[in-house]
N, C-alpha and C. Protein backbone atom coordinates (compact mmCIF):
# COMPACT_ATOMS: atom_id res chain seq x y z
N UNK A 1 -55.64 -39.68 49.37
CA UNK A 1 -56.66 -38.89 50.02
C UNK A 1 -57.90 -39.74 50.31
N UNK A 2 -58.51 -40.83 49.35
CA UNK A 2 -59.31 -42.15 49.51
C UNK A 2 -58.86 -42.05 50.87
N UNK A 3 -58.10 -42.89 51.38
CA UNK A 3 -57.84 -43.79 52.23
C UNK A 3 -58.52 -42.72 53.68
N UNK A 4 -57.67 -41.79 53.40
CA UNK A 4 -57.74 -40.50 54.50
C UNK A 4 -58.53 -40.59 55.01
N UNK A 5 -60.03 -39.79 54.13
CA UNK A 5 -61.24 -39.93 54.46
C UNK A 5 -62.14 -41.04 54.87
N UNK A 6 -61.70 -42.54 54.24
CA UNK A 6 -62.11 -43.64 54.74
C UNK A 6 -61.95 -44.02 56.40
N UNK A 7 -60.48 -43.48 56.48
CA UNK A 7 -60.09 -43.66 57.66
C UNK A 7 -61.00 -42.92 59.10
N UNK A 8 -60.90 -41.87 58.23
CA UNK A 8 -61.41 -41.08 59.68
C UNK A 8 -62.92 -41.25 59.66
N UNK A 9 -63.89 -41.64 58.77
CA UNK A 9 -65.11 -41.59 58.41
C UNK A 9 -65.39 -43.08 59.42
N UNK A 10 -64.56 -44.08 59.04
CA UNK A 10 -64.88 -45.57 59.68
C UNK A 10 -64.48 -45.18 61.28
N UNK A 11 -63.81 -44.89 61.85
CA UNK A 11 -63.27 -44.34 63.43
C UNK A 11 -64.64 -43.79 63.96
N UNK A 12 -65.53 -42.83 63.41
CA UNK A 12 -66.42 -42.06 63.46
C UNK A 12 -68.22 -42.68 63.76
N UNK A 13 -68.08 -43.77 62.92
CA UNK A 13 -69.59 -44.22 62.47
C UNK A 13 -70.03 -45.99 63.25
N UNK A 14 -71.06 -46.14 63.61
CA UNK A 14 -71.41 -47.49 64.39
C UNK A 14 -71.33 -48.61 62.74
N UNK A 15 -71.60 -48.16 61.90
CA UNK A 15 -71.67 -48.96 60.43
C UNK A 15 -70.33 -48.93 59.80
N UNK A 16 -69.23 -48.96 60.17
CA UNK A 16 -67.97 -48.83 59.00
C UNK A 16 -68.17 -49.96 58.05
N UNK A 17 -68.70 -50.52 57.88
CA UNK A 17 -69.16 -51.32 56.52
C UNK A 17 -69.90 -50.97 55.28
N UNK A 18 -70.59 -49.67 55.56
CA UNK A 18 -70.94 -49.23 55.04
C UNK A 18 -70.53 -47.88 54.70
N UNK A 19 -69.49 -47.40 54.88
CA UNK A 19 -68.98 -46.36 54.89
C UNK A 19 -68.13 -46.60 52.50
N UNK A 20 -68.53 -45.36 52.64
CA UNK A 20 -67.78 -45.71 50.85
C UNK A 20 -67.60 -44.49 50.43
N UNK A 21 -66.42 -44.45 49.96
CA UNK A 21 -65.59 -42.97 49.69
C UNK A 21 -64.90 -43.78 47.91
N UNK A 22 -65.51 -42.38 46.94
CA UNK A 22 -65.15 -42.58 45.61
C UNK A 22 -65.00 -41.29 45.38
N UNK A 23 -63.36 -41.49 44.47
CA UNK A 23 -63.37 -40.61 43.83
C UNK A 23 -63.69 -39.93 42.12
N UNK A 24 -63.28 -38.72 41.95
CA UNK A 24 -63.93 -38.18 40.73
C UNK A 24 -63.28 -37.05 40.01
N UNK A 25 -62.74 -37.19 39.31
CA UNK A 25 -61.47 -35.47 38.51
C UNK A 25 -62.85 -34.88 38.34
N UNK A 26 -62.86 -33.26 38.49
CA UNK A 26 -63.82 -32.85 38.09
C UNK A 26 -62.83 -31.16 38.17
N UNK A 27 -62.06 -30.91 36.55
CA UNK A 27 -60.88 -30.19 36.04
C UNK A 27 -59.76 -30.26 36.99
N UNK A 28 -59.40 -29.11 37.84
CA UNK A 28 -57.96 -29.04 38.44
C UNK A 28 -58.31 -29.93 39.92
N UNK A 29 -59.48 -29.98 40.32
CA UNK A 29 -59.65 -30.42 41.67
C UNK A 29 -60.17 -32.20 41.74
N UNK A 30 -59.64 -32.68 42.86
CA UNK A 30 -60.48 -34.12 42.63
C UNK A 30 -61.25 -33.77 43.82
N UNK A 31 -62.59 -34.49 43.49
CA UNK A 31 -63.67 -34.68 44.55
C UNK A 31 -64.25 -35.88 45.16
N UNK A 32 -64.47 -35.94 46.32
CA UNK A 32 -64.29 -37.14 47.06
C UNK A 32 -65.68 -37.53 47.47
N UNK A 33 -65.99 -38.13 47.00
CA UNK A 33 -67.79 -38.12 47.34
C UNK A 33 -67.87 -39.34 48.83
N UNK A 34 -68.48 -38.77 50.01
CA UNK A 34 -68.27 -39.81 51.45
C UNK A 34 -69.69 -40.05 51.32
N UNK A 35 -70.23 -41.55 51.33
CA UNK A 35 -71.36 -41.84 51.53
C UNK A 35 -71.21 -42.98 53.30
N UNK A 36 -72.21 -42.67 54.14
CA UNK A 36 -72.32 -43.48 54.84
C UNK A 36 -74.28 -43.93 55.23
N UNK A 37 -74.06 -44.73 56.04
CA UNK A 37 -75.46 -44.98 56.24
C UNK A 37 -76.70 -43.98 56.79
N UNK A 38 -77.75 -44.03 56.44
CA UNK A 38 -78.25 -42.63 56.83
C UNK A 38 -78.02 -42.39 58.34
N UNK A 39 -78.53 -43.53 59.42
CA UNK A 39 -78.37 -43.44 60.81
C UNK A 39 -77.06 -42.99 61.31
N UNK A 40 -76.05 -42.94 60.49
CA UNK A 40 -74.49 -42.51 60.96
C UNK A 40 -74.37 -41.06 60.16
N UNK A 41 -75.46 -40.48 59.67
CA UNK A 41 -75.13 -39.24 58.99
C UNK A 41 -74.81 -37.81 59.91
N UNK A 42 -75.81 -38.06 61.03
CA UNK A 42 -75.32 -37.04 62.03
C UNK A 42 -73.90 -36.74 62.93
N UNK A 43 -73.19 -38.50 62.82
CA UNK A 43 -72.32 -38.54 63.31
C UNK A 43 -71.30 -37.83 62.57
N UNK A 44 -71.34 -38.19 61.07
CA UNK A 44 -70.34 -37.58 60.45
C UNK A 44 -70.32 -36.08 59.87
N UNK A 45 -71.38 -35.38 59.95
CA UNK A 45 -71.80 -33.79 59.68
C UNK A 45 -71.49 -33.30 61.34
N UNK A 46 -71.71 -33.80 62.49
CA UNK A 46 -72.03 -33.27 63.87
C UNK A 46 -72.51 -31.88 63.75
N UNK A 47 -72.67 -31.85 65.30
CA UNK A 47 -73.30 -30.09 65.42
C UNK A 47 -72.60 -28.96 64.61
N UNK A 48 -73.86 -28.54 63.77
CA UNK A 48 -73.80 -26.95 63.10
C UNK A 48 -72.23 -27.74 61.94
N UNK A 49 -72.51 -29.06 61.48
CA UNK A 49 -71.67 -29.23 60.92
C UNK A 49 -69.84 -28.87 60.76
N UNK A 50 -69.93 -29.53 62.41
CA UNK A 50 -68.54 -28.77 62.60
C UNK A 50 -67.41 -30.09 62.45
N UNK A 51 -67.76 -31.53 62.73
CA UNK A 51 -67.07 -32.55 62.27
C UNK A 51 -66.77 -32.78 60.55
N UNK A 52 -67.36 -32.35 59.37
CA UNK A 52 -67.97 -32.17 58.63
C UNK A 52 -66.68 -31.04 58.12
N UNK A 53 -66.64 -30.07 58.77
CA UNK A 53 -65.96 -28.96 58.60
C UNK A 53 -64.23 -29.68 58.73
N UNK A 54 -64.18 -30.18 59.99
CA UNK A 54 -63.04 -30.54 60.41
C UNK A 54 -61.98 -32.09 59.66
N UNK A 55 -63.23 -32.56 58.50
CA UNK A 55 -62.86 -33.67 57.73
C UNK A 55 -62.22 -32.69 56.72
N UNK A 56 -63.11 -32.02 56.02
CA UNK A 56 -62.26 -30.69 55.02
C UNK A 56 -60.92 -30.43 55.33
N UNK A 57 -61.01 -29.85 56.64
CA UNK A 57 -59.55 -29.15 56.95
C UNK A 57 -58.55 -30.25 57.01
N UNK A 58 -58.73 -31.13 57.61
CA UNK A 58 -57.62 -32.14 57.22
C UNK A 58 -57.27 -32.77 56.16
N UNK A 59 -58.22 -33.40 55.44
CA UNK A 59 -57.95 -33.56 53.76
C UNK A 59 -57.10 -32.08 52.94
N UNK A 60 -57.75 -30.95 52.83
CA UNK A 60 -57.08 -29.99 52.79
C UNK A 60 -55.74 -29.87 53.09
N UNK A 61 -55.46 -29.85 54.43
CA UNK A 61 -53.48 -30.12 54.83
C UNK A 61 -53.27 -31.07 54.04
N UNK A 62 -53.57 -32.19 54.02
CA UNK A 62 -52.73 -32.90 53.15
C UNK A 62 -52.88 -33.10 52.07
N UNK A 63 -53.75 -32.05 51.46
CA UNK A 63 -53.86 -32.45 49.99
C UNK A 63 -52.76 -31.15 49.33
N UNK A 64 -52.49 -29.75 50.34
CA UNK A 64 -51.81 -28.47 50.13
C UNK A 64 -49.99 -29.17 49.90
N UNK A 65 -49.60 -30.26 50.25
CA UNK A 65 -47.80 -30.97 50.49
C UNK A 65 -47.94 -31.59 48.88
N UNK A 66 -49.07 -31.74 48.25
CA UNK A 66 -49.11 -32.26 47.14
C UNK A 66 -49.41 -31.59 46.06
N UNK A 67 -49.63 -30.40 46.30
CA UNK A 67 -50.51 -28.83 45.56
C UNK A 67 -51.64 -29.15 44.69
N UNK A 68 -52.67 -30.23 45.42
CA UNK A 68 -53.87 -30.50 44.83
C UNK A 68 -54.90 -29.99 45.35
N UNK A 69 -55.82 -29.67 44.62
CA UNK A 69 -57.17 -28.82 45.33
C UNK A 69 -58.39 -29.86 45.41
N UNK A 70 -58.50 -30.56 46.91
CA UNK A 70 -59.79 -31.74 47.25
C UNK A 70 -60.84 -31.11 47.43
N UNK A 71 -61.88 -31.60 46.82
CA UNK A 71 -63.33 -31.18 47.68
C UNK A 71 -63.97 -32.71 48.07
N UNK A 72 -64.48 -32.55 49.54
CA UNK A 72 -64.94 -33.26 50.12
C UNK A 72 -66.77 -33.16 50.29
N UNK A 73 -67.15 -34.28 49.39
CA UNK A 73 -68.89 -34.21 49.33
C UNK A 73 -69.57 -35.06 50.37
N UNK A 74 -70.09 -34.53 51.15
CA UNK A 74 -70.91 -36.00 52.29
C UNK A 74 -72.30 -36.31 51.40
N UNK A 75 -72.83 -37.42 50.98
CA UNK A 75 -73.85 -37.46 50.30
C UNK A 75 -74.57 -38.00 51.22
């Protein structure tokens, strides 16, 4: 799921060097904390936070083939 979010986060942002995705057990769910540079923050939330939304839903599908529950944090 790392990779996932790395993936689509670096495609997304003018800084993929700075892009850094860690994870974290926090009980039944793991949580994915996405940090990128502040100037690339709009890119990756977009309008009314709908790119943002649409990183969820895909981590989600593929985290449902594995019956794990992801939460995805943009810091």
């Amino acid at each position: 799921m790392k990779e996932l979010v790395e993936i689509i986060a670096k495609s997304l942002v003018d800084n993929p060097d700075e892009v850094e995705v860690t994870e974290k057990q926090s009980g039944k769910a793991l949580v994915l904390e996405l940090k990128v540079a502040p100037s690339d923050m709009g890119k990756v939330i977009g309008k009314q936070g709908r790119i943002a939304k649409a990183i969820r839903s895909v981590v989600k599908a593929a985290a449902s083939r594995d019956d794990l529950k992801v939460i995805v944090d943009i810091l």
